[in-house]
C-alpha atoms as a PDB file:
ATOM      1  CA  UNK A   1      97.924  97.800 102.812  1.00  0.00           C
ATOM      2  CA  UNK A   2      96.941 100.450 100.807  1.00  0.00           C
ATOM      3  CA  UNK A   3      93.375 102.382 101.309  1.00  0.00           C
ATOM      4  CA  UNK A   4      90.786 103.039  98.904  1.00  0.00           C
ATOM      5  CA  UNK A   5      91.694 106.943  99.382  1.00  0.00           C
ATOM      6  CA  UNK A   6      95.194 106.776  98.711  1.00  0.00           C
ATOM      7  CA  UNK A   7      94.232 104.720  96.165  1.00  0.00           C
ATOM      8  CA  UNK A   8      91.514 106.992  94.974  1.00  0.00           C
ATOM      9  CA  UNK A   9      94.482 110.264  95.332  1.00  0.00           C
ATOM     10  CA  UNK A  10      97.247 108.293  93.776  1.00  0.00           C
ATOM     11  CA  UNK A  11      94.950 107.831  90.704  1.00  0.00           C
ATOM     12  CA  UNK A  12      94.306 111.579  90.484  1.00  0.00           C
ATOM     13  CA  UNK A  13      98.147 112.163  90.908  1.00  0.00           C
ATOM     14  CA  UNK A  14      98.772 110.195  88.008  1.00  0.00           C
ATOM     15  CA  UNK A  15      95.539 111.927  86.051  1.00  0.00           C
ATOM     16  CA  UNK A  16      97.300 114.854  86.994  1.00  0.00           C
ATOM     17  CA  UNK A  17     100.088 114.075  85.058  1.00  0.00           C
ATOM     18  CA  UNK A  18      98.891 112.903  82.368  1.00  0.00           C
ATOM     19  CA  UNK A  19      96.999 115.896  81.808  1.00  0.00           C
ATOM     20  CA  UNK A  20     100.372 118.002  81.578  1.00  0.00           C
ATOM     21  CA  UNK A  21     102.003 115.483  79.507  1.00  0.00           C
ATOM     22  CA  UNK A  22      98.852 115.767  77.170  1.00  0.00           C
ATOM     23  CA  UNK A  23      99.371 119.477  76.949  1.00  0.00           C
ATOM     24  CA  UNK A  24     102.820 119.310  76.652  1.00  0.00           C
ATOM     25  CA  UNK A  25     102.582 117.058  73.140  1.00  0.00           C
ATOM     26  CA  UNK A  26      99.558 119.180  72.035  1.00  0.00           C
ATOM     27  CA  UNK A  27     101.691 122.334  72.297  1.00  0.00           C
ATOM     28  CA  UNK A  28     105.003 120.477  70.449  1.00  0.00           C
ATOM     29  CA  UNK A  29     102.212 119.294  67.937  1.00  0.00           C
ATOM     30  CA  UNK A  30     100.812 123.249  67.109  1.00  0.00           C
ATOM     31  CA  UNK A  31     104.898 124.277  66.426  1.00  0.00           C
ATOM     32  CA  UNK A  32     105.291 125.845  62.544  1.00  0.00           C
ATOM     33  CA  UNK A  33     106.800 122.811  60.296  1.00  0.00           C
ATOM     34  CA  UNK A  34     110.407 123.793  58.528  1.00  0.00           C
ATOM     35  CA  UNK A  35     110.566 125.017  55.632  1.00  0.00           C
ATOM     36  CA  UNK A  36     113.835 123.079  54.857  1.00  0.00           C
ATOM     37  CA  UNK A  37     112.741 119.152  53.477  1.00  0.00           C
ATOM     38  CA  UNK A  38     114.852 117.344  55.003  1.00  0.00           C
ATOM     39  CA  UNK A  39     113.948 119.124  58.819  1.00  0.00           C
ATOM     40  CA  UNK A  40     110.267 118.553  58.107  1.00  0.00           C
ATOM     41  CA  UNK A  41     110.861 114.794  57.152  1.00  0.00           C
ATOM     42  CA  UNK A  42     111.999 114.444  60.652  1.00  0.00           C
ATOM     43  CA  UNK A  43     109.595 116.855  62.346  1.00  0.00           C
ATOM     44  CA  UNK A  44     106.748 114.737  60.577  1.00  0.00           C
ATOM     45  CA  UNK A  45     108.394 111.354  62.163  1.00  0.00           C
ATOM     46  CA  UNK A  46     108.290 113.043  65.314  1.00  0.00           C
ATOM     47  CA  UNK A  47     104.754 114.010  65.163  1.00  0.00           C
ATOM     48  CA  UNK A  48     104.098 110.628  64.627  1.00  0.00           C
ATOM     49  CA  UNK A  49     105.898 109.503  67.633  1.00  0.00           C
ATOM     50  CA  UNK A  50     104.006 112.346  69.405  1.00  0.00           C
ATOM     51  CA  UNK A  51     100.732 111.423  67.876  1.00  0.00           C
ATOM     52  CA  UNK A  52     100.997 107.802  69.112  1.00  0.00           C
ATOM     53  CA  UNK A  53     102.171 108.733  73.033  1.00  0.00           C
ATOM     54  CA  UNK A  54      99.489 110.972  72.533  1.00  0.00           C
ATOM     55  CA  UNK A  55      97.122 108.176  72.257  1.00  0.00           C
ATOM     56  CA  UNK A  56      98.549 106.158  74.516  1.00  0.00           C
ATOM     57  CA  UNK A  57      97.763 108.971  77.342  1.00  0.00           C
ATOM     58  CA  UNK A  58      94.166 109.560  75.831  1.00  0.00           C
ATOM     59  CA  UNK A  59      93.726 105.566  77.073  1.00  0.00           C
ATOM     60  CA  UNK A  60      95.118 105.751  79.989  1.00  0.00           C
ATOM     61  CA  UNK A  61      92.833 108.818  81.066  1.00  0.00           C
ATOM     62  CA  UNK A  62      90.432 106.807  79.662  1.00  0.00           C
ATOM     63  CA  UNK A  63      91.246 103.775  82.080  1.00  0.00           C
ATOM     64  CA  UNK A  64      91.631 106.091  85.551  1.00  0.00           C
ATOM     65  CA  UNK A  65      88.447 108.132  84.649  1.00  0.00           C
ATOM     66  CA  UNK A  66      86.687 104.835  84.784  1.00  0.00           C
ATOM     67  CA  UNK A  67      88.869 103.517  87.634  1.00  0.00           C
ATOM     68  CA  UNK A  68      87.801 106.830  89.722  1.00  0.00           C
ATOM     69  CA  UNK A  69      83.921 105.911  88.617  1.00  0.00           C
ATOM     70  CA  UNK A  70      84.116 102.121  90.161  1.00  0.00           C
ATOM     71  CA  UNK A  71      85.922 104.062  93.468  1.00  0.00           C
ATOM     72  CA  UNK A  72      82.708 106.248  93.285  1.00  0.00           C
ATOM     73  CA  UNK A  73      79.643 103.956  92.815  1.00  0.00           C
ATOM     74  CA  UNK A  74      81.558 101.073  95.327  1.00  0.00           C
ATOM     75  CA  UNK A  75      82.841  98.910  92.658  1.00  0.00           C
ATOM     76  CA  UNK A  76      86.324  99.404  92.563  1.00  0.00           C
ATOM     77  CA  UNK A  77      88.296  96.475  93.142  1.00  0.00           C
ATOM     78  CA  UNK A  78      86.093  93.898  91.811  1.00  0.00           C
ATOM     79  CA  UNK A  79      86.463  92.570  88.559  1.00  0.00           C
ATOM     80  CA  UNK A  80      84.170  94.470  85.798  1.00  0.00           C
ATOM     81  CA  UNK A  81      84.081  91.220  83.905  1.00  0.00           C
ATOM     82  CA  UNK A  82      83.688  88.133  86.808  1.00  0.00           C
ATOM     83  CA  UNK A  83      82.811  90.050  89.720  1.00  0.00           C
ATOM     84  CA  UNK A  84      85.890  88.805  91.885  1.00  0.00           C
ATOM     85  CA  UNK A  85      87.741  90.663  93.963  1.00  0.00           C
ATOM     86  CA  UNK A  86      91.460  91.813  92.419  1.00  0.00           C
ATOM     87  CA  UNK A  87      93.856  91.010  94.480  1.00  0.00           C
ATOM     88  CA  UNK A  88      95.501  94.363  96.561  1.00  0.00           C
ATOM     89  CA  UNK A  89      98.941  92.889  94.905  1.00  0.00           C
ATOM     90  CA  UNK A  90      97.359  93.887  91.539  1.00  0.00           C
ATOM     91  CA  UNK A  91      96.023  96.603  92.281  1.00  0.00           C
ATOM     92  CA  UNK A  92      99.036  98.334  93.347  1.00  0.00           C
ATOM     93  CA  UNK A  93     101.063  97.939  90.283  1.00  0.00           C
ATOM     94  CA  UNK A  94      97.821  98.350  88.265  1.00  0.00           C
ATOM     95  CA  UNK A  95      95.696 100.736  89.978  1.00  0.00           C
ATOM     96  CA  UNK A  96      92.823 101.652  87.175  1.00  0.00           C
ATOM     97  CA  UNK A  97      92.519  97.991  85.999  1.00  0.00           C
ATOM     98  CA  UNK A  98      89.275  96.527  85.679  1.00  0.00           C
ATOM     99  CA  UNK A  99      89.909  92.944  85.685  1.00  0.00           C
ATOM    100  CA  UNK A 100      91.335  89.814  88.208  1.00  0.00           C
ATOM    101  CA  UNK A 101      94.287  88.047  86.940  1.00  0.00           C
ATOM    102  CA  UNK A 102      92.103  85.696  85.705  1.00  0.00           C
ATOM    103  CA  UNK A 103      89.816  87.852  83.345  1.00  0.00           C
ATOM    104  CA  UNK A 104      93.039  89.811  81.992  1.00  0.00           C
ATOM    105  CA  UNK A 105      94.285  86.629  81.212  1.00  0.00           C
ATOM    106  CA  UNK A 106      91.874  85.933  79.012  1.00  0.00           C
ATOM    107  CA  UNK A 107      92.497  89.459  76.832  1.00  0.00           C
END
């Protein structure tokens, strides 16, 4: 079974990570645009693409930052919503959810 540290450093791994990835589509994002049409057509789709994983990080910082706030203040691994206890299987393939199977559900 998995502890509420490793828990706790597993999340900060991953924050880790996304942190680099962040800065790694920020700095792809600040490259010059081509001059030639055609290469900037694509370069715009793929700023797009960029924008969105982009995004998708921000939320998932979002999600661990408050996942790392419930492991501070004791209420980490209770459901924000019903006040149940997630199950450990949940937890370990979702570590910064806030909700039981139950609440989720009903998203």
């Amino acid at each position: 079974m998995t502890t509420l540290e490793e828990r706790r450093e597993a999340l900060l791994a991953r924050l880790g990570e996304l942190d680099s990835r962040l800065h790694a589509i920020e700095a792809e994002l600040d490259v010059p645009v081509s001059k030639d049409w055609e290469e900037a057509a694509v370069e715009q789709e793929d700023d797009e693409v960029l924008e969105a994983l982009g995004a998708q990080t921000q939320t998932e910082v979002r999600r661990i930052r408050a996942a790392l706030e419930r492991i501070r203040t004791g209420e980490y691994g209770y459901c924000v919503e019903c006040g149940a206890e997630i199950a450990p299987a949940r937890l370990d393939l979702l570590p910064a959810t806030p909700f039981c199977a139950d609440c989720a559900a009903k998203h």
